[in-house]
PDB file of N, CA and C in Angstrom:
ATOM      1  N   UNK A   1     -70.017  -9.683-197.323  1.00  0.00           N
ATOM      2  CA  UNK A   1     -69.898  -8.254-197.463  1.00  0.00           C
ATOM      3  C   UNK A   1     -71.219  -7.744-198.041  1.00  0.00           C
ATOM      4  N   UNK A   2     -71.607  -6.354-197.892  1.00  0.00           N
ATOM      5  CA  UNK A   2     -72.976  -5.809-197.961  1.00  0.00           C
ATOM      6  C   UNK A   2     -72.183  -4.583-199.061  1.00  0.00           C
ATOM      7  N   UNK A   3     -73.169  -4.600-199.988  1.00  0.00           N
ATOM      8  CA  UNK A   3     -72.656  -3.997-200.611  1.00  0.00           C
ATOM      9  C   UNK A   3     -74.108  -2.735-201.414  1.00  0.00           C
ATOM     10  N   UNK A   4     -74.023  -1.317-201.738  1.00  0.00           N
ATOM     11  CA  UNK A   4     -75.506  -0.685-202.221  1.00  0.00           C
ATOM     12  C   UNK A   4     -75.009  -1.000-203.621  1.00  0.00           C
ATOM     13  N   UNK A   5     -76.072  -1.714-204.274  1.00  0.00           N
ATOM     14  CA  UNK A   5     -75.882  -1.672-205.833  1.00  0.00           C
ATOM     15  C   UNK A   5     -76.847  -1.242-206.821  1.00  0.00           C
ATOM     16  N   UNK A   6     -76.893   0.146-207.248  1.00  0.00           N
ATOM     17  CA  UNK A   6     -77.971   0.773-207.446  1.00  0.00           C
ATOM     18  C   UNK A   6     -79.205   0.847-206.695  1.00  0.00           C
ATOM     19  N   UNK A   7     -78.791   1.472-205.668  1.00  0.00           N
ATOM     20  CA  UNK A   7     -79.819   1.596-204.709  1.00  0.00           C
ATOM     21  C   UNK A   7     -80.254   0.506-203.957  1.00  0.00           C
ATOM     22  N   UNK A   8     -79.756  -0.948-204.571  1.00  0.00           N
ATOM     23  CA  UNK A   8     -80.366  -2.183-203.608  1.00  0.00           C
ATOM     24  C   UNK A   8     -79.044  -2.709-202.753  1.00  0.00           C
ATOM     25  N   UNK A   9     -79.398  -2.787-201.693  1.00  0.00           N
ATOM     26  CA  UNK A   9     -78.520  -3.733-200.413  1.00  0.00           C
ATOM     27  C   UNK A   9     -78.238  -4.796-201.182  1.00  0.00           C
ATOM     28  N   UNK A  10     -77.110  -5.268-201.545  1.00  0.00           N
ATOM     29  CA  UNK A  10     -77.150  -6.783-201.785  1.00  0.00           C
ATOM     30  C   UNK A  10     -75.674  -7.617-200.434  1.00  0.00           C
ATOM     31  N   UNK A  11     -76.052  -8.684-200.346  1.00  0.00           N
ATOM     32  CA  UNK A  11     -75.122  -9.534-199.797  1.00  0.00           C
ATOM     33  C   UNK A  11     -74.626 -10.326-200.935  1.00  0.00           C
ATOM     34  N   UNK A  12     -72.682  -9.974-200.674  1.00  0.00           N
ATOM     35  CA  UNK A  12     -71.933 -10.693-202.106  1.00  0.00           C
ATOM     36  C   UNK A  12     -70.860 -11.547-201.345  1.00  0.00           C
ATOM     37  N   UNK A  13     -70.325 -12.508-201.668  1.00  0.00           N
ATOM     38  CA  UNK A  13     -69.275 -13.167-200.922  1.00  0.00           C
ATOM     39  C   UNK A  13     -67.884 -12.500-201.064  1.00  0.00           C
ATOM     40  N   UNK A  14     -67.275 -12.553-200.105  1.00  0.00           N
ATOM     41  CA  UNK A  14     -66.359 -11.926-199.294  1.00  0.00           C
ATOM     42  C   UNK A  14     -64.918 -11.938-200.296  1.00  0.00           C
ATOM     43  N   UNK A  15     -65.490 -12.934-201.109  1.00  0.00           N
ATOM     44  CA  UNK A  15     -63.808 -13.482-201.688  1.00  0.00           C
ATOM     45  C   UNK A  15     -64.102 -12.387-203.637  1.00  0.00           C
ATOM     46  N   UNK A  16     -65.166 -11.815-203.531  1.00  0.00           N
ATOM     47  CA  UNK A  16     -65.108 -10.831-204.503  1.00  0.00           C
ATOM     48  C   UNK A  16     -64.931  -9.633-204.277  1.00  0.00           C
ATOM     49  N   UNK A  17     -63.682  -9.216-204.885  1.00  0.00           N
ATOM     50  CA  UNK A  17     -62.706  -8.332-204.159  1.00  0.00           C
ATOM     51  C   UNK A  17     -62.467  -6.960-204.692  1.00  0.00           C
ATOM     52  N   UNK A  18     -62.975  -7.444-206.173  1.00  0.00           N
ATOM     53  CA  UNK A  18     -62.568  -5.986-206.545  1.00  0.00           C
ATOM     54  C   UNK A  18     -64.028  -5.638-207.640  1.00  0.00           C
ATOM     55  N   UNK A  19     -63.813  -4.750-208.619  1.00  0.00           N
ATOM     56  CA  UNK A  19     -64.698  -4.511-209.176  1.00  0.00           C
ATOM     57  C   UNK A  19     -64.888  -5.520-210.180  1.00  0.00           C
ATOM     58  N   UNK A  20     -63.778  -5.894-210.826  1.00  0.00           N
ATOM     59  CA  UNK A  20     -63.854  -6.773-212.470  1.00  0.00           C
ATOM     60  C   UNK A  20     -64.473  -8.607-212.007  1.00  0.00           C
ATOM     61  N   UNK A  21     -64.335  -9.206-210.682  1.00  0.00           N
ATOM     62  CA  UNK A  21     -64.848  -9.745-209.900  1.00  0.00           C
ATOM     63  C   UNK A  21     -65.693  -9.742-209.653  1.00  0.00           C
ATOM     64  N   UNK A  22     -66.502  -8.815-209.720  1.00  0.00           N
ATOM     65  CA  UNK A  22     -68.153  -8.081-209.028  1.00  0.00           C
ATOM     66  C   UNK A  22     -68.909  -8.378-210.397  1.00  0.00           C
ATOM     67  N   UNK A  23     -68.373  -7.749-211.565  1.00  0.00           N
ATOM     68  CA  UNK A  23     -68.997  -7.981-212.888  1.00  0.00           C
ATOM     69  C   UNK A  23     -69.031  -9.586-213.022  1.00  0.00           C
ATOM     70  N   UNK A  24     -67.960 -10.042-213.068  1.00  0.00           N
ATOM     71  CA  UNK A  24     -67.684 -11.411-213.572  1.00  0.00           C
ATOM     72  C   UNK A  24     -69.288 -12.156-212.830  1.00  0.00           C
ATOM     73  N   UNK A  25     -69.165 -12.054-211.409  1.00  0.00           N
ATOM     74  CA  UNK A  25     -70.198 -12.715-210.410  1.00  0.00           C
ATOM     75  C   UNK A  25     -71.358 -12.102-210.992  1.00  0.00           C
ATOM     76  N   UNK A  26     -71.780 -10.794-211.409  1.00  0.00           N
ATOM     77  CA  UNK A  26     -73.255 -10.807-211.606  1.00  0.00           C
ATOM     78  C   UNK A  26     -73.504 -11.344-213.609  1.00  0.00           C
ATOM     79  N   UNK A  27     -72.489 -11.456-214.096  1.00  0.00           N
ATOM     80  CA  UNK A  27     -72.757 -11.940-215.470  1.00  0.00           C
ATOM     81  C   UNK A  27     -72.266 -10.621-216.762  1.00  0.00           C
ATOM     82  N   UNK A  28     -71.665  -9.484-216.239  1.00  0.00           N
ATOM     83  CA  UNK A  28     -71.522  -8.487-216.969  1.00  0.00           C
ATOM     84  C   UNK A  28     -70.384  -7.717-217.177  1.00  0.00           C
ATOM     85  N   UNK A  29     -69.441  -9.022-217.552  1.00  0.00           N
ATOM     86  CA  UNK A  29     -68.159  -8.621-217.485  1.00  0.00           C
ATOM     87  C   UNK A  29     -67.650  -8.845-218.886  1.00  0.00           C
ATOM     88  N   UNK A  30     -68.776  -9.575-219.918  1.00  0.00           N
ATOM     89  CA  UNK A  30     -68.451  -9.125-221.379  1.00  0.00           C
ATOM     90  C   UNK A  30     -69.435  -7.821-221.943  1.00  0.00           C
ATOM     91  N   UNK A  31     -70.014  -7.774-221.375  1.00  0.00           N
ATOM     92  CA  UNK A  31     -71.090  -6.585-221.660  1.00  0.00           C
ATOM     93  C   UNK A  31     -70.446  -5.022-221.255  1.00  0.00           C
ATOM     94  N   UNK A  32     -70.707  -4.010-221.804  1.00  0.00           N
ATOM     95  CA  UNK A  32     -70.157  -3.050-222.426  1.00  0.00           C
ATOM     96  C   UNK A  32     -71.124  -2.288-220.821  1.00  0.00           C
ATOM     97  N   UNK A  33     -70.176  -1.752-219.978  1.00  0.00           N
ATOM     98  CA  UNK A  33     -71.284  -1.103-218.618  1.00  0.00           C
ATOM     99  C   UNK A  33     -69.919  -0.017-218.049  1.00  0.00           C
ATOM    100  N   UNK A  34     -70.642   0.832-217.524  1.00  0.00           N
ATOM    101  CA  UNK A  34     -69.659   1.861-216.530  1.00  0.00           C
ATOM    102  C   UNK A  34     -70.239   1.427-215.126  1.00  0.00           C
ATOM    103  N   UNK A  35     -69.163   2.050-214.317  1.00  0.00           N
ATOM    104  CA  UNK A  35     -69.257   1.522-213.269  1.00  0.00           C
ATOM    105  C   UNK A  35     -68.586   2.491-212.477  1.00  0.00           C
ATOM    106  N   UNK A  36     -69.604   3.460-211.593  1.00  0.00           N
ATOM    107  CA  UNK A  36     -69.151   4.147-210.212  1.00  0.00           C
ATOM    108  C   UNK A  36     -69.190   3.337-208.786  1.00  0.00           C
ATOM    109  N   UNK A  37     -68.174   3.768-208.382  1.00  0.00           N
ATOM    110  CA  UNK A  37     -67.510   3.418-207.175  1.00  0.00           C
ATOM    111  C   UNK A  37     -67.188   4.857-206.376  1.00  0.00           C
ATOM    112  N   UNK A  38     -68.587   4.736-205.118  1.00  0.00           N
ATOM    113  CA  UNK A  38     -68.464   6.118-204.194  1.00  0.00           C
ATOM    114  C   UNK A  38     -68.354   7.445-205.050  1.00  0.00           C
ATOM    115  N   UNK A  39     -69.062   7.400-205.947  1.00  0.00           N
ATOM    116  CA  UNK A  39     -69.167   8.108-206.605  1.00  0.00           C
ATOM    117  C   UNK A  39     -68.244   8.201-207.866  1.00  0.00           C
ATOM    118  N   UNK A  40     -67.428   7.237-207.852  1.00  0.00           N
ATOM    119  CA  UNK A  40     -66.171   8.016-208.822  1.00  0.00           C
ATOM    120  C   UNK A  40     -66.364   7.439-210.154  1.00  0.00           C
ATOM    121  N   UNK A  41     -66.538   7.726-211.139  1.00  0.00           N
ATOM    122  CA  UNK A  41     -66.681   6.613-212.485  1.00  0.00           C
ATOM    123  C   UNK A  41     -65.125   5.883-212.504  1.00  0.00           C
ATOM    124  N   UNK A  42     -65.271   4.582-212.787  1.00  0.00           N
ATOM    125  CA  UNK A  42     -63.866   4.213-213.108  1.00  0.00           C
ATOM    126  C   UNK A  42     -64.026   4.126-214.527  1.00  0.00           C
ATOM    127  N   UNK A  43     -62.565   4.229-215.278  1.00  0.00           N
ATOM    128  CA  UNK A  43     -61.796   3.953-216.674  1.00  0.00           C
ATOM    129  C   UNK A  43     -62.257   2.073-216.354  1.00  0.00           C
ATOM    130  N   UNK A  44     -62.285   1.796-216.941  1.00  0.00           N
ATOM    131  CA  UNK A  44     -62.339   0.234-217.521  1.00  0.00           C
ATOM    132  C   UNK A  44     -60.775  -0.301-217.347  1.00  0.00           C
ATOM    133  N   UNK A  45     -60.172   0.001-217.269  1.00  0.00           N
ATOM    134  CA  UNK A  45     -58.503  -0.174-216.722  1.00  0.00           C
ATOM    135  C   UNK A  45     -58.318  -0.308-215.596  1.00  0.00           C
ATOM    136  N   UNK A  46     -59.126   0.087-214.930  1.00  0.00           N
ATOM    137  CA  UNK A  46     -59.261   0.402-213.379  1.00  0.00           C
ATOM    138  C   UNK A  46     -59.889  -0.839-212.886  1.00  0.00           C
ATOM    139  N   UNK A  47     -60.397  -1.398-212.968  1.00  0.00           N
ATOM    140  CA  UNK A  47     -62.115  -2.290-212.681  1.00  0.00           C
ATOM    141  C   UNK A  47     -61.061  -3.539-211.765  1.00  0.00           C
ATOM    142  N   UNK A  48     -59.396  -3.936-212.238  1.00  0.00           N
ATOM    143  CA  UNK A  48     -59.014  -5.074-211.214  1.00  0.00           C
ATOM    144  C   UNK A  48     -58.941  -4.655-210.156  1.00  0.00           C
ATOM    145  N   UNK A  49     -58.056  -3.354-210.061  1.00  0.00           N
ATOM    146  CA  UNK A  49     -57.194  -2.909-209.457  1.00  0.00           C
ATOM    147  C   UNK A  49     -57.841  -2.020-208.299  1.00  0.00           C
ATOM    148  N   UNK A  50     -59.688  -1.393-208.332  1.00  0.00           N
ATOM    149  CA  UNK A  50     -60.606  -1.035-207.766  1.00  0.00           C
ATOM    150  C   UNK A  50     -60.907  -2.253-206.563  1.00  0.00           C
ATOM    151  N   UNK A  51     -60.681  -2.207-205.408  1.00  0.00           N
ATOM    152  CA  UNK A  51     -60.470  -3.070-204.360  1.00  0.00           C
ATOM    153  C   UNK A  51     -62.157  -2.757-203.772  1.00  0.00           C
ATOM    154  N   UNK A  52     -63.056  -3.914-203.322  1.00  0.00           N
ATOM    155  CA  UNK A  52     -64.296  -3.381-202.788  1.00  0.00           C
ATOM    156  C   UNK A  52     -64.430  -3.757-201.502  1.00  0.00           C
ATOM    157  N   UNK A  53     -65.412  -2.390-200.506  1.00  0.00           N
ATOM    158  CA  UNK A  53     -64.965  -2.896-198.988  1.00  0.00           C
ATOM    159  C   UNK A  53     -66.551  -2.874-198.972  1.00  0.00           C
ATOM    160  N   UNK A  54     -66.888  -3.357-197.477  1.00  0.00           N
ATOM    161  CA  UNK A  54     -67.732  -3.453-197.196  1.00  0.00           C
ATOM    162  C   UNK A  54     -68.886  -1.980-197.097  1.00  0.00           C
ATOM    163  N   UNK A  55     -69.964  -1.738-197.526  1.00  0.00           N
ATOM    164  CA  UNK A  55     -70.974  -0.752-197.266  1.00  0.00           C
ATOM    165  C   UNK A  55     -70.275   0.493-198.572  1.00  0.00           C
ATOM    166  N   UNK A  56     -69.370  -0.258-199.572  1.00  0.00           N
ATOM    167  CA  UNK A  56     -69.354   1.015-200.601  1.00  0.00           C
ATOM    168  C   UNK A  56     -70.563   0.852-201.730  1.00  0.00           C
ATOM    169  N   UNK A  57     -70.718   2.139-202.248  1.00  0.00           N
ATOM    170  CA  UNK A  57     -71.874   2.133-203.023  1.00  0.00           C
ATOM    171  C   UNK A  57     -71.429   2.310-204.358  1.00  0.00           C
ATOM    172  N   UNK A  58     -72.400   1.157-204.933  1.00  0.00           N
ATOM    173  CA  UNK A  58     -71.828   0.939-206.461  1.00  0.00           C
ATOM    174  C   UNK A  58     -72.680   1.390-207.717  1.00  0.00           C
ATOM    175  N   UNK A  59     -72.743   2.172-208.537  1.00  0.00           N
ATOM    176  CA  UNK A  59     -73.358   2.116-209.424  1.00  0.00           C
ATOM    177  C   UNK A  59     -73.417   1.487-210.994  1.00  0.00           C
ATOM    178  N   UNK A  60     -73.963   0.303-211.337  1.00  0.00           N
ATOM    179  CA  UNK A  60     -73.465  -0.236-213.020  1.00  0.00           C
ATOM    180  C   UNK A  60     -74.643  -0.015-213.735  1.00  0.00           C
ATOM    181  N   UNK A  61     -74.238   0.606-214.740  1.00  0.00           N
ATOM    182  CA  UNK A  61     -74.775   0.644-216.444  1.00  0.00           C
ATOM    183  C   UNK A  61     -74.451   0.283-216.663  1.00  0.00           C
ATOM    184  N   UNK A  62     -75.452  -0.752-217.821  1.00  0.00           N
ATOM    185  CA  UNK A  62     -75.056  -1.462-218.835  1.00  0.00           C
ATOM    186  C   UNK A  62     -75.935  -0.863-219.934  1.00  0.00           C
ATOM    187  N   UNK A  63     -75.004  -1.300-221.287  1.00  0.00           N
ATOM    188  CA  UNK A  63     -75.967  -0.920-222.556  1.00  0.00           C
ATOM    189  C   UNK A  63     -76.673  -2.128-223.013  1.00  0.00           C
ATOM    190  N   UNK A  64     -77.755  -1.871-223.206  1.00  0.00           N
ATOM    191  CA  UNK A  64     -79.039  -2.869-224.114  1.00  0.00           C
ATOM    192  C   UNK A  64     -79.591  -2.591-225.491  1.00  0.00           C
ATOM    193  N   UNK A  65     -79.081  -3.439-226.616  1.00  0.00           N
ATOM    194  CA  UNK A  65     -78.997  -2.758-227.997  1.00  0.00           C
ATOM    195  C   UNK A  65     -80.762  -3.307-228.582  1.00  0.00           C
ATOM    196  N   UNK A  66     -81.457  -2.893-229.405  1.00  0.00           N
ATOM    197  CA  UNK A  66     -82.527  -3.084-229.497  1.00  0.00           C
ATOM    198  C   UNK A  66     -83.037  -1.833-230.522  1.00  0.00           C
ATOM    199  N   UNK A  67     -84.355  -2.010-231.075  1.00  0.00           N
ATOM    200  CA  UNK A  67     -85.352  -1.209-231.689  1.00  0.00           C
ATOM    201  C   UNK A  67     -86.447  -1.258-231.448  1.00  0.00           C
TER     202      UNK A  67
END
């Protein structure tokens, strides 16, 4: 599946299905991030139950703590 993730094309395997899946696979699923889907922000409640198809566009923030 092809997926826009912040602006970049990426190719993700087929068997990651939803959003909380998508985090888990890129490493940022203990890390504190929002996450639009086709525009929509999801609640963090949402993130299993957010099903991902092919060519939707994703946007993730994450926070980076620092001085």
């Amino acid at each position: 599946m092809e997926l826009l993730i912040n602006n970049d094309k990426i190719k993700i395997p087929d068997e990651i299905g939803n959003v909380s899946v998508l985090l888990e696979h890129f490493q940022l699923d203990k890390h504190i991030v929002i996450v639009e889907v086709n525009g929509v922000i999801l609640d963090k409640t949402n993130h299993r139950d957010t099903r991902l198809s092919d060519g939707d566009k994703i946007e993730i923030v994450h926070f980076v703590g620092g001085g």
